[in-house]
C-alpha atoms as a PDB file:
ATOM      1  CA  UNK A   1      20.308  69.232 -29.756  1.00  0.00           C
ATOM      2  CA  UNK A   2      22.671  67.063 -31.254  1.00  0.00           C
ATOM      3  CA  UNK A   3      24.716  67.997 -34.351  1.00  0.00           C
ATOM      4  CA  UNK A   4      23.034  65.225 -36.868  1.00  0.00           C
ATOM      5  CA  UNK A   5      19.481  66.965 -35.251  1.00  0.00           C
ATOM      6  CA  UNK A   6      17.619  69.207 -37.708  1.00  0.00           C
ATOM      7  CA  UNK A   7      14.493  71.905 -36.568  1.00  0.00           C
ATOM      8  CA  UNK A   8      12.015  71.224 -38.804  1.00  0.00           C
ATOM      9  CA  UNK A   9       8.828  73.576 -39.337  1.00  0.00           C
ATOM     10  CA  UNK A  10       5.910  72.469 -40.503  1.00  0.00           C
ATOM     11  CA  UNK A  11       3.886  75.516 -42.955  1.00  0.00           C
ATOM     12  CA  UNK A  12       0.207  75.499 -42.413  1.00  0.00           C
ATOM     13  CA  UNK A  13      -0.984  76.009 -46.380  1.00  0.00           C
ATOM     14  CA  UNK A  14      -4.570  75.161 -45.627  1.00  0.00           C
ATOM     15  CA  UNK A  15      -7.309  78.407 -46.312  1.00  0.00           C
ATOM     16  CA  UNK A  16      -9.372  80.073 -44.009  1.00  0.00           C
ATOM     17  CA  UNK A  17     -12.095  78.027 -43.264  1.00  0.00           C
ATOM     18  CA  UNK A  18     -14.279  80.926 -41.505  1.00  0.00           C
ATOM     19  CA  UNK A  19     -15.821  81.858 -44.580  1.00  0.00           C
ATOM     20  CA  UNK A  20     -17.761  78.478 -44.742  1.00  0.00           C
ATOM     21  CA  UNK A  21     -19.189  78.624 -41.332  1.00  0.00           C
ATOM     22  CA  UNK A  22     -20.037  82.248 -42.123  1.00  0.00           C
ATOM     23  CA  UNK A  23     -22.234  81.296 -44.636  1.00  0.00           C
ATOM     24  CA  UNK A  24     -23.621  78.307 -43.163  1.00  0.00           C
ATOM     25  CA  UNK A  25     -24.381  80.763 -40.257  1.00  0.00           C
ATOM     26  CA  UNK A  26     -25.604  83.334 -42.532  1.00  0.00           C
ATOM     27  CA  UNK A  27     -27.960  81.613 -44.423  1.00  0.00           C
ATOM     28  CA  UNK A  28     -29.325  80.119 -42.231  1.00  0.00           C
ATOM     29  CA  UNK A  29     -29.727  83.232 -39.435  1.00  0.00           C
ATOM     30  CA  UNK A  30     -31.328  84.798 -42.270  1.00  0.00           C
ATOM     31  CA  UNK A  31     -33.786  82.105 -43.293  1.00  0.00           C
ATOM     32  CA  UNK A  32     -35.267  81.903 -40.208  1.00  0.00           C
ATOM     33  CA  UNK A  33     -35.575  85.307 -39.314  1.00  0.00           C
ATOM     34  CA  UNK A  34     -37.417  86.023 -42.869  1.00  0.00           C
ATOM     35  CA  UNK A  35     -39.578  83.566 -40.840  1.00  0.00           C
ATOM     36  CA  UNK A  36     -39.727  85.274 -38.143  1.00  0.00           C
ATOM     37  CA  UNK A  37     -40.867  88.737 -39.863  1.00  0.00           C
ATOM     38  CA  UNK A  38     -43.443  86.983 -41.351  1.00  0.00           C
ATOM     39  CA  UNK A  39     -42.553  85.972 -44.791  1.00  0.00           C
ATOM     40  CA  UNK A  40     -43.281  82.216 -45.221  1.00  0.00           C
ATOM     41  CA  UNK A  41     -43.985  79.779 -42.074  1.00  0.00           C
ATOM     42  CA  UNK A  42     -41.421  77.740 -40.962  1.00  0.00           C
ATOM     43  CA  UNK A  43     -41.392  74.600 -42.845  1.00  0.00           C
ATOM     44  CA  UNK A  44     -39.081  71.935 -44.222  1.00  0.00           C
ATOM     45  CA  UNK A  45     -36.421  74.013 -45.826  1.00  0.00           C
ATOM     46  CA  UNK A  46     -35.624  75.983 -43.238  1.00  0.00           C
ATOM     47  CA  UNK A  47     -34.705  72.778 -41.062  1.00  0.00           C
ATOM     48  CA  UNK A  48     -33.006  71.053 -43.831  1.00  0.00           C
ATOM     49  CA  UNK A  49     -30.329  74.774 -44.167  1.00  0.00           C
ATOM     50  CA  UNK A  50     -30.498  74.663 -40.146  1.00  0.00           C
ATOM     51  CA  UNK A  51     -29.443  71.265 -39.655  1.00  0.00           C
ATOM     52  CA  UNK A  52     -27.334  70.701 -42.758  1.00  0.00           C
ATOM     53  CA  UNK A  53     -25.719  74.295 -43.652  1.00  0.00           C
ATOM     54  CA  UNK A  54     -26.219  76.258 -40.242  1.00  0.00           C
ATOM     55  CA  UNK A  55     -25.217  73.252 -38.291  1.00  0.00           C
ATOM     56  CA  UNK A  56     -22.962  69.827 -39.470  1.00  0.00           C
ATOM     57  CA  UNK A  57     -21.131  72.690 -41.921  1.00  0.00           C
ATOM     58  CA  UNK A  58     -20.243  74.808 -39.082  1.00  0.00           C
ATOM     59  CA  UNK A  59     -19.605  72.020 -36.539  1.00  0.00           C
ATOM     60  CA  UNK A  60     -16.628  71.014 -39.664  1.00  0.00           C
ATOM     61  CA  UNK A  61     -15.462  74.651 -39.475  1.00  0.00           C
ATOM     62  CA  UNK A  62     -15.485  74.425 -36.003  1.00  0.00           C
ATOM     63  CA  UNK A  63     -13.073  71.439 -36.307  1.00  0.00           C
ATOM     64  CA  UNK A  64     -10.837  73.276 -39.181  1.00  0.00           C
ATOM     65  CA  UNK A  65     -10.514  75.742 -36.476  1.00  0.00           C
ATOM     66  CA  UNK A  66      -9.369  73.717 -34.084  1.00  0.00           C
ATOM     67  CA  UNK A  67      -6.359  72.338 -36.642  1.00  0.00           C
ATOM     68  CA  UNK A  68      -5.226  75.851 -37.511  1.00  0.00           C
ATOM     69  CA  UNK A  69      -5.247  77.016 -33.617  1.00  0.00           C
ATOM     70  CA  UNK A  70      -7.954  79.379 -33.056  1.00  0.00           C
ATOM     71  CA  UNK A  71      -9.800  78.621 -30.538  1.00  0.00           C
ATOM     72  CA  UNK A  72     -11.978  81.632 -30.851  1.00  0.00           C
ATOM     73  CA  UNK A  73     -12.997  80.340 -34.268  1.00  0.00           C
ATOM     74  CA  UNK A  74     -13.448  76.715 -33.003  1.00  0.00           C
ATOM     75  CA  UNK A  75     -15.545  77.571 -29.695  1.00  0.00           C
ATOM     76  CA  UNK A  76     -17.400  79.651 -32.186  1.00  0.00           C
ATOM     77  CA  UNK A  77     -18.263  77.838 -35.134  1.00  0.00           C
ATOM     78  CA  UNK A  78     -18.592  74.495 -33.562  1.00  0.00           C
ATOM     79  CA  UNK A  79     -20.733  76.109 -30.789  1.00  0.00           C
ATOM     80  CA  UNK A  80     -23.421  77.890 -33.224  1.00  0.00           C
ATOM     81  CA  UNK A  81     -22.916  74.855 -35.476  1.00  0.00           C
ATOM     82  CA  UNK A  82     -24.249  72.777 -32.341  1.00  0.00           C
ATOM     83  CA  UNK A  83     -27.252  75.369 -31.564  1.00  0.00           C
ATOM     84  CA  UNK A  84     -28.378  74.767 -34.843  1.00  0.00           C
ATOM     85  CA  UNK A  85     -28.444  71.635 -34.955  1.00  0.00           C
ATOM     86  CA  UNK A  86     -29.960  71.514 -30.959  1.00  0.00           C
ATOM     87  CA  UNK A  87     -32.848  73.853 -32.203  1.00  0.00           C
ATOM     88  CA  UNK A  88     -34.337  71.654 -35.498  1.00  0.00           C
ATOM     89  CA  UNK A  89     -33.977  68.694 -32.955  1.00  0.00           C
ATOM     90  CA  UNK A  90     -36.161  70.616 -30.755  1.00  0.00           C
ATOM     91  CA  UNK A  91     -38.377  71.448 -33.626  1.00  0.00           C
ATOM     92  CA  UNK A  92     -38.529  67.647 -34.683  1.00  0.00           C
ATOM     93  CA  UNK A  93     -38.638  65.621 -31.668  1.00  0.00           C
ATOM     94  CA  UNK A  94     -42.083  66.848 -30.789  1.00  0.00           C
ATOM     95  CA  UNK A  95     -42.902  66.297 -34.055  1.00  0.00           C
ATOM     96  CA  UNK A  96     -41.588  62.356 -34.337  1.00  0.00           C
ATOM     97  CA  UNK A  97     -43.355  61.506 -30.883  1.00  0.00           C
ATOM     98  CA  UNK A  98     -40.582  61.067 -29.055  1.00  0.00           C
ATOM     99  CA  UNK A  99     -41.183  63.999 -26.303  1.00  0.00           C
ATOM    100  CA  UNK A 100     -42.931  67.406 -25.512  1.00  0.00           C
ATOM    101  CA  UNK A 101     -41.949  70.988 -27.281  1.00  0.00           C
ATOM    102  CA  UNK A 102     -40.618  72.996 -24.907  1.00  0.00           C
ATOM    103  CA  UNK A 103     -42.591  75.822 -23.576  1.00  0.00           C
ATOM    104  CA  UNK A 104     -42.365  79.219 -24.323  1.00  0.00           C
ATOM    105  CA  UNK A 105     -40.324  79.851 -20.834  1.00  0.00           C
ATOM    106  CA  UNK A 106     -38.175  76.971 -21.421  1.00  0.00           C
ATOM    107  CA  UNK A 107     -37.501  78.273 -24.798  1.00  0.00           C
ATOM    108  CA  UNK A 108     -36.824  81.861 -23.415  1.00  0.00           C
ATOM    109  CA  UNK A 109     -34.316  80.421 -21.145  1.00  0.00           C
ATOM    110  CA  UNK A 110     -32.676  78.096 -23.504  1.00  0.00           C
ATOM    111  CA  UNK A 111     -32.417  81.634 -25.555  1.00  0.00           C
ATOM    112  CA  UNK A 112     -31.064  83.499 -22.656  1.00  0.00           C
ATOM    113  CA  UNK A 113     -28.142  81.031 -21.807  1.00  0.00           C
ATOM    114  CA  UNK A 114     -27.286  81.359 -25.657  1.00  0.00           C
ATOM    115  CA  UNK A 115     -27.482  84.867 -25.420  1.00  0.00           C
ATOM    116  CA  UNK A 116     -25.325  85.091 -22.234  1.00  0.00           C
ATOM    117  CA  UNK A 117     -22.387  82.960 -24.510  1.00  0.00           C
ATOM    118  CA  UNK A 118     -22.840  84.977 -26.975  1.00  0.00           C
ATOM    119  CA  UNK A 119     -22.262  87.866 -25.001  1.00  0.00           C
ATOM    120  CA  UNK A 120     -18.685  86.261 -23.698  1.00  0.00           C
ATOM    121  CA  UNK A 121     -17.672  85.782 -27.602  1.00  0.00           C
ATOM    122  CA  UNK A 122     -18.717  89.868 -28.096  1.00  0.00           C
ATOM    123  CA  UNK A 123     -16.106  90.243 -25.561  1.00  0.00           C
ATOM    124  CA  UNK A 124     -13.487  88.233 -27.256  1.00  0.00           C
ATOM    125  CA  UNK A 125     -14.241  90.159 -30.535  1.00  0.00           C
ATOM    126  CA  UNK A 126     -12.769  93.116 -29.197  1.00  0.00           C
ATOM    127  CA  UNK A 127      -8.992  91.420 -29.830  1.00  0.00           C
ATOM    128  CA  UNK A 128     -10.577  91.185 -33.395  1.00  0.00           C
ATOM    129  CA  UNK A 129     -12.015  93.514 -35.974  1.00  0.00           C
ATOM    130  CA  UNK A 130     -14.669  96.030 -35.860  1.00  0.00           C
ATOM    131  CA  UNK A 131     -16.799  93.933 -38.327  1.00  0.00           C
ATOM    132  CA  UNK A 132     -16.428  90.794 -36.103  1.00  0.00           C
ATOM    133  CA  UNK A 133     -18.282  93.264 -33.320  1.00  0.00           C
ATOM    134  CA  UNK A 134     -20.793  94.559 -35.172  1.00  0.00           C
ATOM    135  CA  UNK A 135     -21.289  90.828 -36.031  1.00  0.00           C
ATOM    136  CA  UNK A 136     -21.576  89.110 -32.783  1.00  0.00           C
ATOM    137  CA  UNK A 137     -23.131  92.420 -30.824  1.00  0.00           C
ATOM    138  CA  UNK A 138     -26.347  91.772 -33.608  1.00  0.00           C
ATOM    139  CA  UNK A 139     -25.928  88.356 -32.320  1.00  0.00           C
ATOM    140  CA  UNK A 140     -26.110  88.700 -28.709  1.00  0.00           C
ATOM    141  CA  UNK A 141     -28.918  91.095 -29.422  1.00  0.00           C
ATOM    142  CA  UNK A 142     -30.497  88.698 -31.491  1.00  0.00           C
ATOM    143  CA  UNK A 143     -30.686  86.086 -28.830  1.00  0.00           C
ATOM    144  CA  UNK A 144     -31.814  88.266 -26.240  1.00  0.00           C
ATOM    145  CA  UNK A 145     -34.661  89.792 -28.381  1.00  0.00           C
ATOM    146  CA  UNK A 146     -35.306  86.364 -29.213  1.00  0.00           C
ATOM    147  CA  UNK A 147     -35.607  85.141 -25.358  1.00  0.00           C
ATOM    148  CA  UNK A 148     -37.726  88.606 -24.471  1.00  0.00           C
ATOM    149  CA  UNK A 149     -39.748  87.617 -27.321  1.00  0.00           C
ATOM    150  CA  UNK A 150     -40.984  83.712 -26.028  1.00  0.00           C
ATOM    151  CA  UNK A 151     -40.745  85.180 -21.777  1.00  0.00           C
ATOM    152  CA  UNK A 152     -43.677  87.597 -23.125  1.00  0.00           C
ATOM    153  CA  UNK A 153     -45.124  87.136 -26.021  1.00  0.00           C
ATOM    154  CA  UNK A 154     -45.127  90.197 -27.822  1.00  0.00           C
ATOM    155  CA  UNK A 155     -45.180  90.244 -31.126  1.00  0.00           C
ATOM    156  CA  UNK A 156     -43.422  93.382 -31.712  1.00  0.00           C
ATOM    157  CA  UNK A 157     -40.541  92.326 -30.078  1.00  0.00           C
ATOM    158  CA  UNK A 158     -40.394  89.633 -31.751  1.00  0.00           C
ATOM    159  CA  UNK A 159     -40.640  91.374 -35.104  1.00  0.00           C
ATOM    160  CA  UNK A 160     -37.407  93.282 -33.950  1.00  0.00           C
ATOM    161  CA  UNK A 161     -35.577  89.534 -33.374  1.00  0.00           C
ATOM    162  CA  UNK A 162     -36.375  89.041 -36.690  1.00  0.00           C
ATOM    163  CA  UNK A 163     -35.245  92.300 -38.046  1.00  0.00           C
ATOM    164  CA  UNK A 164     -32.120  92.337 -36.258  1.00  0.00           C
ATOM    165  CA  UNK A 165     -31.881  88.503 -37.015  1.00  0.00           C
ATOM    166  CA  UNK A 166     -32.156  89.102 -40.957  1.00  0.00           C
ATOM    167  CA  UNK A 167     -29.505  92.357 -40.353  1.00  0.00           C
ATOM    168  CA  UNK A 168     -26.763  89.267 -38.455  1.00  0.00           C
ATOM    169  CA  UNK A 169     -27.237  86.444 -41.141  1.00  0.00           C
ATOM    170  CA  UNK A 170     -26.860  89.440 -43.897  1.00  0.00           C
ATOM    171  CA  UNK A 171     -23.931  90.951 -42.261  1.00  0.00           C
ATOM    172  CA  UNK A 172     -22.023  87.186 -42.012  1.00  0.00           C
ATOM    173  CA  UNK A 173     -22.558  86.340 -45.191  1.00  0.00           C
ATOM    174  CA  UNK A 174     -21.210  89.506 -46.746  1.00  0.00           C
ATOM    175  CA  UNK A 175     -18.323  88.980 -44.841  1.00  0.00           C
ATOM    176  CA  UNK A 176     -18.116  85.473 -45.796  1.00  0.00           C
ATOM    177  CA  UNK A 177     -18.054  86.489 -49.418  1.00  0.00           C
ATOM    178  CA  UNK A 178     -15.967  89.377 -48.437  1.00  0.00           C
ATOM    179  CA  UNK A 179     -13.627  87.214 -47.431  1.00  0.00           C
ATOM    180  CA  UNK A 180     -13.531  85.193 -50.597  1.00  0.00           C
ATOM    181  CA  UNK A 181     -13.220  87.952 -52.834  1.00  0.00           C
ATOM    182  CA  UNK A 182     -10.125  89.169 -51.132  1.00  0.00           C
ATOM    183  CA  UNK A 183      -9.193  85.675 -51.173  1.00  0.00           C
ATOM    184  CA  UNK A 184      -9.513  84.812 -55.008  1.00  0.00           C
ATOM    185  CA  UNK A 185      -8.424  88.349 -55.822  1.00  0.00           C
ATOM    186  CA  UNK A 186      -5.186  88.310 -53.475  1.00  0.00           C
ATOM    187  CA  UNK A 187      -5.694  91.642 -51.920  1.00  0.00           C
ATOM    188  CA  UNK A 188      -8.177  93.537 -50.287  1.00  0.00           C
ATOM    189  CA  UNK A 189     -11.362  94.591 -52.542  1.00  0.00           C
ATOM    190  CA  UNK A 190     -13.246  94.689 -49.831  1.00  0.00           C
ATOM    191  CA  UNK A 191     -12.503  96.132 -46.347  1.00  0.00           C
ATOM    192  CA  UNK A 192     -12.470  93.674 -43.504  1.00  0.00           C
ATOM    193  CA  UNK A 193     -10.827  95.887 -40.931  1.00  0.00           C
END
């Protein structure tokens, strides 16, 4: 390096964008799974979170991610941001005409694959915190409840996807706000470890 050469670093002063995809996850995870205990039917407003909130919000994140160098954030967010917005399509396409709902099997299987990713991401958690584990182990159990749940058709398991379901969007939005606490308060209020 010449003399007249100066090393310049460049200070990332962006925030955290993983609180944002928590909650789009969060809300959205726990929507549907109110659903799926039985609550209300599954209607409009549960699309319109899933598509806009649960999916184009974490598919941003997902992108944030990417710009601050975490790839565990960006495989994560944009990845769940995509399922989201993979599983209203395959709630409306039926709907609009423009092909067949998938079968229970297909759906089972389209639930396992997500449950098998989700079970890689558990494994990456355990470079992270104990709250990121408790987070994505609900999660791969959720999917695989989930798959059990359309391979059979038992309603009890089912009711257990939903439980557990409710239990993982719960869980991410408390640490979403978690985060933000600590955040606006500059310390940690609340435990994250």
């Amino acid at each position: 390096m010449s003399s007249k050469q100066e090393l310049v670093r460049l200070v990332d002063t962006t925030t955290n964008p993983a609180a944002f995809g928590l909650c789009g996850f969060g809300m959205s995870t726990l929507l549907l799974n109110l659903h799926n205990v039985g609550l209300f039917p599954l209607d409009s407003m549960i699309m319109a979170m899933g598509i806009f909130f649960g999916g184009i919000a974490q598919v941003m994140v997902g992108n944030m991610e990417a710009k601050k160098n975490n790839m565990f954030g960006m495989v994560a967010f944009g990845s769940y941001g995509f399922f989201w917005i993979i599983l209203i399509a395959l709630m409306m396409i039926p709907k609009l005409g423009l092909g067949e709902a998938p079968s229970p099997q297909a759906m089972g299987w389209f639930l396992t694959i997500w449950g098998i990713f989700s079970t890689g991401l558990f494994i990456a958690t355990f470079k992270l915190t104990r709250m990121m584990r408790v987070l994505f182990g609900s999660v791969v159990a959720l999917f695989f409840l989930l798959a059990i749940a359309d391979f059979t058709g038992n309603a009890t398991v089912k009711l257990l996807a939903g439980i557990d379901g409710i239990f993982s969007g719960s869980f991410a939005l408390f640490l979403a706000l978690a985060m933000v606490i600590n955040s606006t308060f500059n310390k940690e209020v609340i435990p994250l470890s």
